[in-house]
N, C-alpha and C. Protein backbone atom coordinates (compact mmCIF):
# COMPACT_ATOMS: atom_id res chain seq x y z
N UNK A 1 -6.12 74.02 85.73
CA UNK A 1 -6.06 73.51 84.34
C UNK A 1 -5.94 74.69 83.37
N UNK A 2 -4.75 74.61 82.28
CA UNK A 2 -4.92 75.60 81.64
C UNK A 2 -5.82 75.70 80.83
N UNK A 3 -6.33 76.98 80.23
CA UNK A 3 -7.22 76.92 79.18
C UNK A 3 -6.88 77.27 77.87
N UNK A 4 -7.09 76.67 76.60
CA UNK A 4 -6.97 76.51 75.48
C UNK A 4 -6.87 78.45 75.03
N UNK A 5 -6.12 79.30 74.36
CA UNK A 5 -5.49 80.52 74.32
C UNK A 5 -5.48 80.83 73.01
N UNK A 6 -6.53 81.78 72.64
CA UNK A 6 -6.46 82.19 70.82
C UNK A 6 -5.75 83.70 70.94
N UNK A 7 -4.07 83.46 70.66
CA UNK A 7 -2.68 84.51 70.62
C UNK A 7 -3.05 84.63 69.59
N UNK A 8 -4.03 84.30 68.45
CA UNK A 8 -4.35 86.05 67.25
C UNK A 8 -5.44 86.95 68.74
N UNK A 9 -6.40 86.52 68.90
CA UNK A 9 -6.88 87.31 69.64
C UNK A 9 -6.51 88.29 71.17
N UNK A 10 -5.66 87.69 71.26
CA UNK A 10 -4.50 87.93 72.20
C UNK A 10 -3.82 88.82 71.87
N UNK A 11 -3.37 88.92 70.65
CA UNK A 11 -2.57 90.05 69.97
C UNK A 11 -3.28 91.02 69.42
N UNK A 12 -4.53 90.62 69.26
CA UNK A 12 -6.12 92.23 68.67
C UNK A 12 -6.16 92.91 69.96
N UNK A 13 -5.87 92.17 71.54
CA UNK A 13 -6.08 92.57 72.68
C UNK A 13 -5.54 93.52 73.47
N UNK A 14 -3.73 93.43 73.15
CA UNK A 14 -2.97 93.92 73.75
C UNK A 14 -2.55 95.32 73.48
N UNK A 15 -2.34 96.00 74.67
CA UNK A 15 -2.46 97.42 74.45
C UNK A 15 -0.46 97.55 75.11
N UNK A 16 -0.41 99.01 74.57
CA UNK A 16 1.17 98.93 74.92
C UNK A 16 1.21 100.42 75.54
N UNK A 17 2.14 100.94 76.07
CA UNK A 17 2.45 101.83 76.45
C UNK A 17 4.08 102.22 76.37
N UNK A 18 3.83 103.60 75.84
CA UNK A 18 5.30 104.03 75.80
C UNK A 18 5.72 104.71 76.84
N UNK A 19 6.70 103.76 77.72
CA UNK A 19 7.39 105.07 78.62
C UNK A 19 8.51 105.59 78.58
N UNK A 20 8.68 107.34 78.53
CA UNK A 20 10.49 107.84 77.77
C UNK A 20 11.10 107.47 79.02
N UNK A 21 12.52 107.30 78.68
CA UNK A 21 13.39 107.25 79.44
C UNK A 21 14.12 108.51 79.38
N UNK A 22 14.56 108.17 80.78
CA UNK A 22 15.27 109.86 80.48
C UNK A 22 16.62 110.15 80.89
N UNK A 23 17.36 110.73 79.84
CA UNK A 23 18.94 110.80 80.11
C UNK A 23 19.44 111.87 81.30
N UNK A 24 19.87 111.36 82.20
CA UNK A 24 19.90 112.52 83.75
C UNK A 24 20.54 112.98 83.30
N UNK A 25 21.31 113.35 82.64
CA UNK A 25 22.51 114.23 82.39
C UNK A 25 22.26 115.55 82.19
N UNK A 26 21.20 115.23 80.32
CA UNK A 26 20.75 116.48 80.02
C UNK A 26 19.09 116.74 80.24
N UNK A 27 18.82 115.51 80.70
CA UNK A 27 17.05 115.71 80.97
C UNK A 27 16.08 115.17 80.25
N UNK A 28 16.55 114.44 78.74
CA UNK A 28 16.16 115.09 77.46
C UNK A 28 16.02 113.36 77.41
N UNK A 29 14.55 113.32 76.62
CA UNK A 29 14.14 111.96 76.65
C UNK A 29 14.92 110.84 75.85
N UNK A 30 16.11 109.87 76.37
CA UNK A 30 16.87 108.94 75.41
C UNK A 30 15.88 108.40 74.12
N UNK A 31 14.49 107.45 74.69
CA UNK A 31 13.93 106.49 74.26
C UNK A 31 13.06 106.26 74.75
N UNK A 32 12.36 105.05 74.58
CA UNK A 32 10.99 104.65 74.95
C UNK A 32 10.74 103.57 75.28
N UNK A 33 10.52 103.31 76.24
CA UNK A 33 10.23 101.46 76.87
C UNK A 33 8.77 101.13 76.50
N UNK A 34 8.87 99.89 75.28
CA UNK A 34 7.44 99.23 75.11
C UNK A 34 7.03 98.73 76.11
N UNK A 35 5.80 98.58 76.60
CA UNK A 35 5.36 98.01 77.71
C UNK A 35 4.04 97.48 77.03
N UNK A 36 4.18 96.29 76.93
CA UNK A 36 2.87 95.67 77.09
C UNK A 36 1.70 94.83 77.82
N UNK A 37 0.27 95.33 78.04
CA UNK A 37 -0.45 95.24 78.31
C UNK A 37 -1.52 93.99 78.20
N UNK A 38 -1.79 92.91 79.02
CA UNK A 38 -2.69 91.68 78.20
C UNK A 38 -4.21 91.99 78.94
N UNK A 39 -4.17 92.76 79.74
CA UNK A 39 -5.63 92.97 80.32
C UNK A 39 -6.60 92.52 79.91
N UNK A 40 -6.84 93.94 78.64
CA UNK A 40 -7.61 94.09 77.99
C UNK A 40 -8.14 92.22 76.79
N UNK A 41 -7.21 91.34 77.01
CA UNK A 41 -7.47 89.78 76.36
C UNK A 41 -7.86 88.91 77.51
N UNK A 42 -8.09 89.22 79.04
CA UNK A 42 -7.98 88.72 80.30
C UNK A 42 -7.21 88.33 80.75
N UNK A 43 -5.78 88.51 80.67
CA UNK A 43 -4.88 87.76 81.35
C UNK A 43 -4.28 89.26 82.56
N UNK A 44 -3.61 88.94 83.14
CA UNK A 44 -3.18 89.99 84.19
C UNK A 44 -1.65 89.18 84.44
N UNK A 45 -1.25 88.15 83.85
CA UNK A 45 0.10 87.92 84.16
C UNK A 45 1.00 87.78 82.90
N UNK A 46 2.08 88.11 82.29
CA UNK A 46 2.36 88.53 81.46
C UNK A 46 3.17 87.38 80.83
N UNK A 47 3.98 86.89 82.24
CA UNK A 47 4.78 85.53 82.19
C UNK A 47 3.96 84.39 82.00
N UNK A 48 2.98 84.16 82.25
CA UNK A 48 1.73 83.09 82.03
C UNK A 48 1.58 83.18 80.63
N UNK A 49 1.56 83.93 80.00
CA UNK A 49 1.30 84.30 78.61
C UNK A 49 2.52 83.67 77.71
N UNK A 50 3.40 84.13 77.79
CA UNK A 50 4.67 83.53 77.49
C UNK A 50 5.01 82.46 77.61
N UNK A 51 5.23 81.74 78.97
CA UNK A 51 5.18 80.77 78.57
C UNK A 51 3.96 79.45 78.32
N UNK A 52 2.87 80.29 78.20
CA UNK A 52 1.74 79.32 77.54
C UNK A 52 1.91 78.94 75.72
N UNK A 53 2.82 80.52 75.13
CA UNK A 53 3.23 80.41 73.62
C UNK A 53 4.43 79.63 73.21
N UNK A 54 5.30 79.59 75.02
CA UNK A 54 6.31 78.66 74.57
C UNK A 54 6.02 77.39 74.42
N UNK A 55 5.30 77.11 75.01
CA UNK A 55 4.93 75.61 75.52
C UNK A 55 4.14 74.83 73.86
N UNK A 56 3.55 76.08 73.30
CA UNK A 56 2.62 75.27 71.96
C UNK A 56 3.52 75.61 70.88
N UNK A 57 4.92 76.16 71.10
CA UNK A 57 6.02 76.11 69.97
C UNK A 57 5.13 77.48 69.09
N UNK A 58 4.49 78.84 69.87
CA UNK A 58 4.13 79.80 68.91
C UNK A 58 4.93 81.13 69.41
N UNK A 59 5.79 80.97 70.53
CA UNK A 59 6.44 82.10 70.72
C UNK A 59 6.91 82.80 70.07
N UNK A 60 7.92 82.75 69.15
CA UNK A 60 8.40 83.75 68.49
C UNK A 60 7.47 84.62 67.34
N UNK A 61 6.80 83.09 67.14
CA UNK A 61 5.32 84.21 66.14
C UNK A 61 4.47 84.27 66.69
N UNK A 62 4.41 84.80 68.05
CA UNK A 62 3.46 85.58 68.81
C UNK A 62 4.30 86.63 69.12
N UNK A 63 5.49 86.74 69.31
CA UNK A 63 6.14 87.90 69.50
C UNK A 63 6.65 88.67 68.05
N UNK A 64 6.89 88.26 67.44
CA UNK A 64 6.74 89.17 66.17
C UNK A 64 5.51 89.58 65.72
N UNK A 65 4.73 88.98 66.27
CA UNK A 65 2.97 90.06 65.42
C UNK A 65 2.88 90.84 66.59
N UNK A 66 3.30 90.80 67.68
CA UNK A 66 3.02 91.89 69.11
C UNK A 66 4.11 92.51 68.98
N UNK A 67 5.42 92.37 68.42
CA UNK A 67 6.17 93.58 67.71
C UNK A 67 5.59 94.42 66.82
N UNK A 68 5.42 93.69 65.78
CA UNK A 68 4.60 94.46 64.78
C UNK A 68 3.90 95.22 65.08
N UNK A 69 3.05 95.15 65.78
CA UNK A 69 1.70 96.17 66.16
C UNK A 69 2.22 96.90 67.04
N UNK A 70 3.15 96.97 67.94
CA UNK A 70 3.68 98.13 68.89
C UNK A 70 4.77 99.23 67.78
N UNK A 71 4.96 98.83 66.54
CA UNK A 71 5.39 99.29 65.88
C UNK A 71 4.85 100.19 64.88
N UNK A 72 2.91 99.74 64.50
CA UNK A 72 2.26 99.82 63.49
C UNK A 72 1.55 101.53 64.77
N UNK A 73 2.11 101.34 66.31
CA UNK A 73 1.59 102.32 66.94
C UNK A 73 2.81 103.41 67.58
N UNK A 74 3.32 102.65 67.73
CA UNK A 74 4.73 103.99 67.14
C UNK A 74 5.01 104.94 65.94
N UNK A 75 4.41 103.83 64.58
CA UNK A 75 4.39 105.18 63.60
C UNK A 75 3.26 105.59 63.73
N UNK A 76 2.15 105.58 63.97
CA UNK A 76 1.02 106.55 64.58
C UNK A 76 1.34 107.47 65.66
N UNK A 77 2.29 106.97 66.71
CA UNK A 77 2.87 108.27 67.56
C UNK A 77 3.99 108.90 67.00
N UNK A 78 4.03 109.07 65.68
CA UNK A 78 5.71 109.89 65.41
C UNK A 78 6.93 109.05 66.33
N UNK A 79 7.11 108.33 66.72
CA UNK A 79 8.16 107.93 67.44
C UNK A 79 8.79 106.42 67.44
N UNK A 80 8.58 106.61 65.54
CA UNK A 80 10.12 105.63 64.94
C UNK A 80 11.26 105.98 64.65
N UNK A 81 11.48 107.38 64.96
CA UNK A 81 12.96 107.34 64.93
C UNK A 81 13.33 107.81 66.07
N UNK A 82 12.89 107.59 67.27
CA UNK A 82 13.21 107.53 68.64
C UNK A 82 13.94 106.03 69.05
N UNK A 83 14.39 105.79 70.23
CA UNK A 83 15.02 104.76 70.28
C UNK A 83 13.77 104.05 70.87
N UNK A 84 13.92 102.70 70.65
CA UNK A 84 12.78 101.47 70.85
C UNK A 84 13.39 100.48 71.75
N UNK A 85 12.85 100.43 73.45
CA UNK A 85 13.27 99.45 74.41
C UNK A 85 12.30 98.10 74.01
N UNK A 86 12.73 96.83 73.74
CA UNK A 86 11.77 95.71 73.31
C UNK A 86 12.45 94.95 73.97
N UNK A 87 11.53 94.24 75.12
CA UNK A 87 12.37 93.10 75.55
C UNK A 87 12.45 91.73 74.95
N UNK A 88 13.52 91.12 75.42
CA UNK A 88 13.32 89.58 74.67
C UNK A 88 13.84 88.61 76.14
N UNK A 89 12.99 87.20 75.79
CA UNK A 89 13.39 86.48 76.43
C UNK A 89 13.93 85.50 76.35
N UNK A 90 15.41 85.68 76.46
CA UNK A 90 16.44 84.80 75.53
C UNK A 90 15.69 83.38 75.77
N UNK A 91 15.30 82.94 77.31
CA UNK A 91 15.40 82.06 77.25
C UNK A 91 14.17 80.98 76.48
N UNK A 92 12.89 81.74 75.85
CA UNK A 92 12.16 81.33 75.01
C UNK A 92 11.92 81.57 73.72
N UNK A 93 13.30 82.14 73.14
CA UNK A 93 13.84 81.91 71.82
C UNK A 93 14.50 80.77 71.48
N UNK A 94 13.95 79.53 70.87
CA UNK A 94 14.29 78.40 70.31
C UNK A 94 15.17 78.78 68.49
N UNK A 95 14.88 79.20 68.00
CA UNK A 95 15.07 79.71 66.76
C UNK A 95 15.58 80.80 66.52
N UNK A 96 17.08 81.65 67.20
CA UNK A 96 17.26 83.19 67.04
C UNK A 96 17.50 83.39 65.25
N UNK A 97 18.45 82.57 64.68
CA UNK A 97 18.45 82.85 63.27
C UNK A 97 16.89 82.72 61.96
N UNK A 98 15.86 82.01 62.96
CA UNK A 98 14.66 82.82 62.39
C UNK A 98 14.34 83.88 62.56
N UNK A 99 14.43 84.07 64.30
CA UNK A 99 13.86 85.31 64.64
C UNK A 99 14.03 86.18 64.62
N UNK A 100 15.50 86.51 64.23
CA UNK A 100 15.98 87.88 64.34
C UNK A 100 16.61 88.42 62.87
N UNK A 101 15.98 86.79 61.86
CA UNK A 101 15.77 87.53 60.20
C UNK A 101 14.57 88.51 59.71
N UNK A 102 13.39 87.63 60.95
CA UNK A 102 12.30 87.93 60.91
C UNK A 102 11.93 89.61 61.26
N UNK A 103 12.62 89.77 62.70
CA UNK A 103 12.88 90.97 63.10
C UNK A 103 13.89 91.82 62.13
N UNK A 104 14.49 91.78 61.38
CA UNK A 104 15.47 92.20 60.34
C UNK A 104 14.33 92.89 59.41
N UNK A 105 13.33 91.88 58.90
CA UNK A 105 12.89 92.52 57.68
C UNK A 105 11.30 93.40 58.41
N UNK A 106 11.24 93.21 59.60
CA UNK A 106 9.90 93.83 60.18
C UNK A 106 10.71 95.40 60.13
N UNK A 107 11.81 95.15 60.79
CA UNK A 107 12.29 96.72 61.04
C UNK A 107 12.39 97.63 59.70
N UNK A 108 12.92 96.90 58.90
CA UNK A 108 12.92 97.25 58.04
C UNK A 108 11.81 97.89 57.10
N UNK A 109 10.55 97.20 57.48
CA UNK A 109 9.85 97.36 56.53
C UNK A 109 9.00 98.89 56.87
N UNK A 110 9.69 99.27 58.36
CA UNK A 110 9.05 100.49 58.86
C UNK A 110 9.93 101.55 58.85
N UNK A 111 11.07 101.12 58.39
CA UNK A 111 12.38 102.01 58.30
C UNK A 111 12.56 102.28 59.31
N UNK A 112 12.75 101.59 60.51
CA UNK A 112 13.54 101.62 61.48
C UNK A 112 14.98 101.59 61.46
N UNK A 113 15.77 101.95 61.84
CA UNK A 113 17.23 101.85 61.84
C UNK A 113 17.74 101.02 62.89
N UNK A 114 18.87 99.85 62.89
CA UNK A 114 19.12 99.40 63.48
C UNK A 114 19.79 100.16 65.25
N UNK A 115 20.31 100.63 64.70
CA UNK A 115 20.64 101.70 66.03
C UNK A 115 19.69 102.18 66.83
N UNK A 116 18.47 102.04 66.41
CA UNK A 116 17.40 102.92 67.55
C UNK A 116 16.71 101.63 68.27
N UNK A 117 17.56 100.68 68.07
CA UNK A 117 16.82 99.17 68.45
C UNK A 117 17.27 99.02 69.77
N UNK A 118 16.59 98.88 70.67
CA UNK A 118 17.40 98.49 72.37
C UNK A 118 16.93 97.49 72.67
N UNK A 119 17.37 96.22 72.96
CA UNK A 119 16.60 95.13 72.95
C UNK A 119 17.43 94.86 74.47
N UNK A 120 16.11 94.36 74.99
CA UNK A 120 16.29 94.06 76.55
C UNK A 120 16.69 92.59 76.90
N UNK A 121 17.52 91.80 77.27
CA UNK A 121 17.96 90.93 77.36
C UNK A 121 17.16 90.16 78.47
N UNK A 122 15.79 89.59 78.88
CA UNK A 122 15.31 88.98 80.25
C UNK A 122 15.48 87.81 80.54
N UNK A 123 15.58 87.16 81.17
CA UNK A 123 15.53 85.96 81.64
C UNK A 123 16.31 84.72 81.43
N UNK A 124 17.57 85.36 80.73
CA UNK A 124 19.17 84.78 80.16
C UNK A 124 19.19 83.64 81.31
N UNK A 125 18.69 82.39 81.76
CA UNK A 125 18.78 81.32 82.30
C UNK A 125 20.16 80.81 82.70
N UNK A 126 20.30 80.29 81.32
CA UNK A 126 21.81 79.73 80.78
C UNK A 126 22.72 80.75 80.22
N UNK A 127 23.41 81.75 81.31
CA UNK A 127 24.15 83.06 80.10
C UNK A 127 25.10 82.36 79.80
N UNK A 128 25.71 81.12 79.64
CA UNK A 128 26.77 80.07 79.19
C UNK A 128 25.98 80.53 77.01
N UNK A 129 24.87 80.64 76.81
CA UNK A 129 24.58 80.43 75.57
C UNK A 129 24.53 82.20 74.90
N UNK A 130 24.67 83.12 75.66
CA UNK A 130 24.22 84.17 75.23
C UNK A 130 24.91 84.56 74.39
N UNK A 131 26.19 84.78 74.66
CA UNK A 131 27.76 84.78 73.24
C UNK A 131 27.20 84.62 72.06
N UNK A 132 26.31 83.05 71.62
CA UNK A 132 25.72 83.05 70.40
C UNK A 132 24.75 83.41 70.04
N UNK A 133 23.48 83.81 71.10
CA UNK A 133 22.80 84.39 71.12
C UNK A 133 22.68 86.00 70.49
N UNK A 134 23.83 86.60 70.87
CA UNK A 134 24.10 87.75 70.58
C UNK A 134 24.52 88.22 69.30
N UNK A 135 25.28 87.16 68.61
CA UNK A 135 25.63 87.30 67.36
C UNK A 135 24.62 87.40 66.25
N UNK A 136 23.49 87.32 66.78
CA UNK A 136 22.21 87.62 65.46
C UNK A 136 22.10 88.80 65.57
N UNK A 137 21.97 89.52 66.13
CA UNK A 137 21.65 91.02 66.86
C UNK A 137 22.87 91.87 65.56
N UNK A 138 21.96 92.50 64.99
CA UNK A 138 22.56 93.48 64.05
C UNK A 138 23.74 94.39 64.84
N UNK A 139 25.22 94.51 64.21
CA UNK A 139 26.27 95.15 64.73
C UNK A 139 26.23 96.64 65.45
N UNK A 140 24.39 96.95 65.19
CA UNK A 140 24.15 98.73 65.64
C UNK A 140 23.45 98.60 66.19
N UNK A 141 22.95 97.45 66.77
CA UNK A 141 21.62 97.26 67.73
C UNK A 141 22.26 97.55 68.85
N UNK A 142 21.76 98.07 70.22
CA UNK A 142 21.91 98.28 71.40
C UNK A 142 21.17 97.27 71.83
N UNK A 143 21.93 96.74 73.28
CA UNK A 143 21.31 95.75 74.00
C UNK A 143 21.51 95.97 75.49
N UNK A 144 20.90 95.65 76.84
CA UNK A 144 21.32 95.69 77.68
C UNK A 144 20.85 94.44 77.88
N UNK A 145 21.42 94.12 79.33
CA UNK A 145 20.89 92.87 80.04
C UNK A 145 20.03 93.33 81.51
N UNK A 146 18.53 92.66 81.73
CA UNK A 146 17.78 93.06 82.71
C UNK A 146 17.99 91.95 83.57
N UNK A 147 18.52 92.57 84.71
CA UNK A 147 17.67 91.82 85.87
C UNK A 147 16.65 91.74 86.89
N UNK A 148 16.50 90.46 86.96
CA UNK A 148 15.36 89.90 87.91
C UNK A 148 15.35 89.63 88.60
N UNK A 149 14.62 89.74 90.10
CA UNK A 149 15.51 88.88 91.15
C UNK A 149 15.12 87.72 90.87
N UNK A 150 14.88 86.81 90.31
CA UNK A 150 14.88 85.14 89.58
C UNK A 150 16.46 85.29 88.98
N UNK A 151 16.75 86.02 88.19
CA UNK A 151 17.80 86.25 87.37
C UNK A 151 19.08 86.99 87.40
N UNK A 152 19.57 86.85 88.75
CA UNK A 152 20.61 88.17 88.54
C UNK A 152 21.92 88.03 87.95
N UNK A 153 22.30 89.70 87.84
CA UNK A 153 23.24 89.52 86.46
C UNK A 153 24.60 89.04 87.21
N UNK A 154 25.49 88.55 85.91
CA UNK A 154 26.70 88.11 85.99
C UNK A 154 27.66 88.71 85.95
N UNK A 155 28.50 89.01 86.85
CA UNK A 155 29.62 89.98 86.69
C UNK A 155 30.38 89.23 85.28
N UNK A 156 30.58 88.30 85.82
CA UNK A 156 31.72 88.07 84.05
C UNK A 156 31.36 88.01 83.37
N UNK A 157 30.12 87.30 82.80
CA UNK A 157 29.01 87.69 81.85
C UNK A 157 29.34 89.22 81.25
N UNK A 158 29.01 90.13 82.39
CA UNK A 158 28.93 91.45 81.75
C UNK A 158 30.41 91.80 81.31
N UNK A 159 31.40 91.43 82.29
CA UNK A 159 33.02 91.54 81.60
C UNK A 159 33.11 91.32 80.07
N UNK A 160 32.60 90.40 80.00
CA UNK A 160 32.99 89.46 78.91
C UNK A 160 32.20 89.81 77.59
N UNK A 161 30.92 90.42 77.76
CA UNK A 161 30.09 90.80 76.39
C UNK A 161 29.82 91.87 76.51
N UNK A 162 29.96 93.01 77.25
CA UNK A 162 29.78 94.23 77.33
C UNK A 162 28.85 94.78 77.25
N UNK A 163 27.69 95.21 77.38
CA UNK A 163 26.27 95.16 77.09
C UNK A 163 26.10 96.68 77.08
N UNK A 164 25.54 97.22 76.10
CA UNK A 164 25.96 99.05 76.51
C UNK A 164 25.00 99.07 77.44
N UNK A 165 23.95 98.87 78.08
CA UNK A 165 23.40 99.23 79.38
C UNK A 165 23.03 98.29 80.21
N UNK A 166 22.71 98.29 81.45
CA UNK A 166 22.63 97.28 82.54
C UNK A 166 21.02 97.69 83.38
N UNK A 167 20.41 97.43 83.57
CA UNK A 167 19.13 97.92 84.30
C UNK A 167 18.91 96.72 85.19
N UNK A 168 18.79 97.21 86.29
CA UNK A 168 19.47 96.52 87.91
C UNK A 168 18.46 96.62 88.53
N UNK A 169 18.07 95.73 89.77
CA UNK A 169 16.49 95.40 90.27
C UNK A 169 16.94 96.22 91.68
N UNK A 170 17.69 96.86 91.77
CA UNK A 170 17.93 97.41 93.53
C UNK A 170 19.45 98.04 93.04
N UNK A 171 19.55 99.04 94.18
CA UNK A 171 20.73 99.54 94.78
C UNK A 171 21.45 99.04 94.90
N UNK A 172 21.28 97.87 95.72
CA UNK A 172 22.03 96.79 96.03
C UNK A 172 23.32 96.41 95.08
N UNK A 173 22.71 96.11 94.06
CA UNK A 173 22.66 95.29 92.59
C UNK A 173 23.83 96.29 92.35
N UNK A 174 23.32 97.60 92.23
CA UNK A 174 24.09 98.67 91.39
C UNK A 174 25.48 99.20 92.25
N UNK A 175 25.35 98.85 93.13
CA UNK A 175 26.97 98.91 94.04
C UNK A 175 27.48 97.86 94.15
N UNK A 176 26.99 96.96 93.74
CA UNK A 176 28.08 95.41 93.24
C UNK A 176 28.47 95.39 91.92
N UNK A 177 27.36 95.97 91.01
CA UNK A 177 28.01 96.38 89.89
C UNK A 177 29.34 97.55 89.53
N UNK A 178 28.85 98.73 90.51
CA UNK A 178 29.88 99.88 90.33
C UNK A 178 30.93 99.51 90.88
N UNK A 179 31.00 98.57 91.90
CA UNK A 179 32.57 98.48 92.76
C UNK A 179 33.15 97.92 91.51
N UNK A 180 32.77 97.08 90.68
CA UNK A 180 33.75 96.19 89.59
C UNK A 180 33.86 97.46 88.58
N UNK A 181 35.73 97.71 88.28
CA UNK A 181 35.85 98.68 87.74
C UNK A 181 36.18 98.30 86.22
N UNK A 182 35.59 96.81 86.11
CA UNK A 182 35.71 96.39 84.90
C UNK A 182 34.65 96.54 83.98
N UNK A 183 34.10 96.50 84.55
CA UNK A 183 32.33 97.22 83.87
C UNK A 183 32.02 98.25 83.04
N UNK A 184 31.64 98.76 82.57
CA UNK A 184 31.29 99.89 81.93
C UNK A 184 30.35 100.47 81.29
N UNK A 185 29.42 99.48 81.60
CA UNK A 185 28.16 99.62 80.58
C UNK A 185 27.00 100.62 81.78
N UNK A 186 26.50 101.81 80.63
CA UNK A 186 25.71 102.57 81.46
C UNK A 186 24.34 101.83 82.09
N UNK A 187 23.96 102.36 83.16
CA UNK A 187 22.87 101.85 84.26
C UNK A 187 21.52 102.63 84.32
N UNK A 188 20.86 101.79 83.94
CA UNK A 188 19.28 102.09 83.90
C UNK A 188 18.53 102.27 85.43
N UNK A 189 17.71 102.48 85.85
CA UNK A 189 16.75 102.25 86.73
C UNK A 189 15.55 102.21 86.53
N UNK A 190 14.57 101.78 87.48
CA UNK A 190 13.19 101.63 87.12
C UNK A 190 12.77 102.86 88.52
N UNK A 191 12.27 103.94 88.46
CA UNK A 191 11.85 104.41 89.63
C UNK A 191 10.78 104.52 90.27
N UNK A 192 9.90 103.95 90.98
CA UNK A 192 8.28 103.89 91.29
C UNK A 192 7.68 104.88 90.84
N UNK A 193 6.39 104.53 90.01
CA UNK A 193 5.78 105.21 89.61
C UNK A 193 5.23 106.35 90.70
N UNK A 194 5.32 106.54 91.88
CA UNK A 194 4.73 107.32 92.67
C UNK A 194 5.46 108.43 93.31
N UNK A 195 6.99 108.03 92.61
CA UNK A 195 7.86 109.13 93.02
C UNK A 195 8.45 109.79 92.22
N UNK A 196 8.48 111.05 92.67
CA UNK A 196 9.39 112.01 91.20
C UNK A 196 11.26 111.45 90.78
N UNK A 197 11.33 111.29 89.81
CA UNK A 197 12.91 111.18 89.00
C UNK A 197 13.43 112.47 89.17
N UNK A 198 14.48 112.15 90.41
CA UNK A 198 15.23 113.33 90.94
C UNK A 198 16.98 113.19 90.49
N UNK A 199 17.10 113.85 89.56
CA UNK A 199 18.31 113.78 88.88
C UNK A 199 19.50 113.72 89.01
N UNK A 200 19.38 114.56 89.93
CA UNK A 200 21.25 114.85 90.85
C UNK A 200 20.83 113.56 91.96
N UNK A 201 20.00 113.49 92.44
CA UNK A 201 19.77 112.26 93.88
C UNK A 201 20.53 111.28 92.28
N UNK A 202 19.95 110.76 91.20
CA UNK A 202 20.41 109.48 90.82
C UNK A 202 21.76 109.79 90.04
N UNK A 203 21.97 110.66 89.53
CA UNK A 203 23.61 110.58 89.55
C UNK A 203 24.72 110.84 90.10
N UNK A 204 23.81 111.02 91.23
CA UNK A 204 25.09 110.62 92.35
C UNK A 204 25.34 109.42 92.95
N UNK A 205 24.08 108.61 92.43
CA UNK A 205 24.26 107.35 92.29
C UNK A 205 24.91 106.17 91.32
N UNK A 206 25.24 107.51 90.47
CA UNK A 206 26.17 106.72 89.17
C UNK A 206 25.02 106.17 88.57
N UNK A 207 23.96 106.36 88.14
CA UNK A 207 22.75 106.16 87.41
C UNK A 207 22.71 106.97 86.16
N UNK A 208 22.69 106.21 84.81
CA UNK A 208 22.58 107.34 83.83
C UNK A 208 21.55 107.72 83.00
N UNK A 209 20.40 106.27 83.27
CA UNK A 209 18.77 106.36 82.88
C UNK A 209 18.15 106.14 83.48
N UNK A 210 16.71 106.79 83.58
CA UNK A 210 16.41 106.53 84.90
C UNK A 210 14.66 106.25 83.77
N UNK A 211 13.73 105.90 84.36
CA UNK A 211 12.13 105.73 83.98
C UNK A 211 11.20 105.40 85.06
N UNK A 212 9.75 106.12 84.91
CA UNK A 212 9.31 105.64 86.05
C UNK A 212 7.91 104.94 85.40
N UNK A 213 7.42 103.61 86.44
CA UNK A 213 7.02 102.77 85.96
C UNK A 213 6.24 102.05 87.83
């Protein structure tokens, strides 16, 4: 049985973590993946959370005050004018032309620049809707699309909307992606936290960001 969920307190709870990403090329940190934390409110599953806010119609204003505050701690770390990884989950955005007015004037109000915005594309269900989806997304925003193994990505999908980066759940993934020479969008990785990010090993994998996590 679920239990009744106070998301203001939920959002006093949550702790975030910045992890840089790092451009193999020159070494040199691209950006920063928000990562957030519900521990510290008792939850330990992140997707439980989500969709417990979808379900009471408070998602998007639970995710804009847990923007906010990963933001209100970015300008406490010097690192708003670094680039900002924020994921979204298309598929529990009911309202993008609220949400992403909403997100318009938050960024704004921290002087963020649209360009340092990387918004992570998760759980695109139906990518039949993403086309319009996408069109809220400010013309300098960066976006990639993540996959999941629940979710994996679409080759024509990616033909077709171009996503400047792709972050792929396996190897696997990333040599079905590289054989299509229609593609082009640069490739992220996630690398276990327990192993070192070895640079030449991943671009010789045709890998061009790599993070460990």
């Amino acid at each position: 049985m679920e239990k009744d969920i106070d998301f203001r307190n939920v959002v006093e709870k949550t702790t975030f973590k910045f992890i840089p990403v790092i451009n193999l090329k020159n070494n040199l940190i691209y950006g920063y993946k928000i990562i957030k934390d519900f521990s510290d409110a008792g939850f330990k599953d992140n997707d439980y959370i989500y969709d417990c806010a979808f379900k009471e119609g408070l998602f998007e204003f639970f995710i804009l005050k847990l923007q906010e505050k990963s933001y209100k701690i970015a300008k406490e770390k010097k690192l708003l004018k670094n680039k900002l990884f924020y994921t979204l989950r298309a598929s529990h955005i009911t309202d993008p032309n609220f949400f992403f007015s909403s997100v318009n004037n938050l960024t704004s109000n921290f002087g963020i620049l649209p360009e340092n915005l990387v918004y992570e594309i998760k759980e695109a269900k139906d990518w039949g809707k993403i086309d319009n989806f996408l069109n809220y997304l400010n013309e300098d925003t960066i976006f990639l699309f993540k996959e999941t193994e629940e979710n994996p990505l679409n080759l024509k999908v990616i033909e077709y909307l171009s996503p400047n980066f792709l972050e792929v759940s396996s190897l696997k993934s990333l040599n079905r992606i590289k054989a299509n020479k229609n593609i082009e969008s640069k490739i992220i990785f996630k690398v276990n936290n327990k192993k070192t990010i070895i640079n030449e090993q991943l671009l010789n994998k045709k890998i061009d960001l790599a993070y460990k996590y």
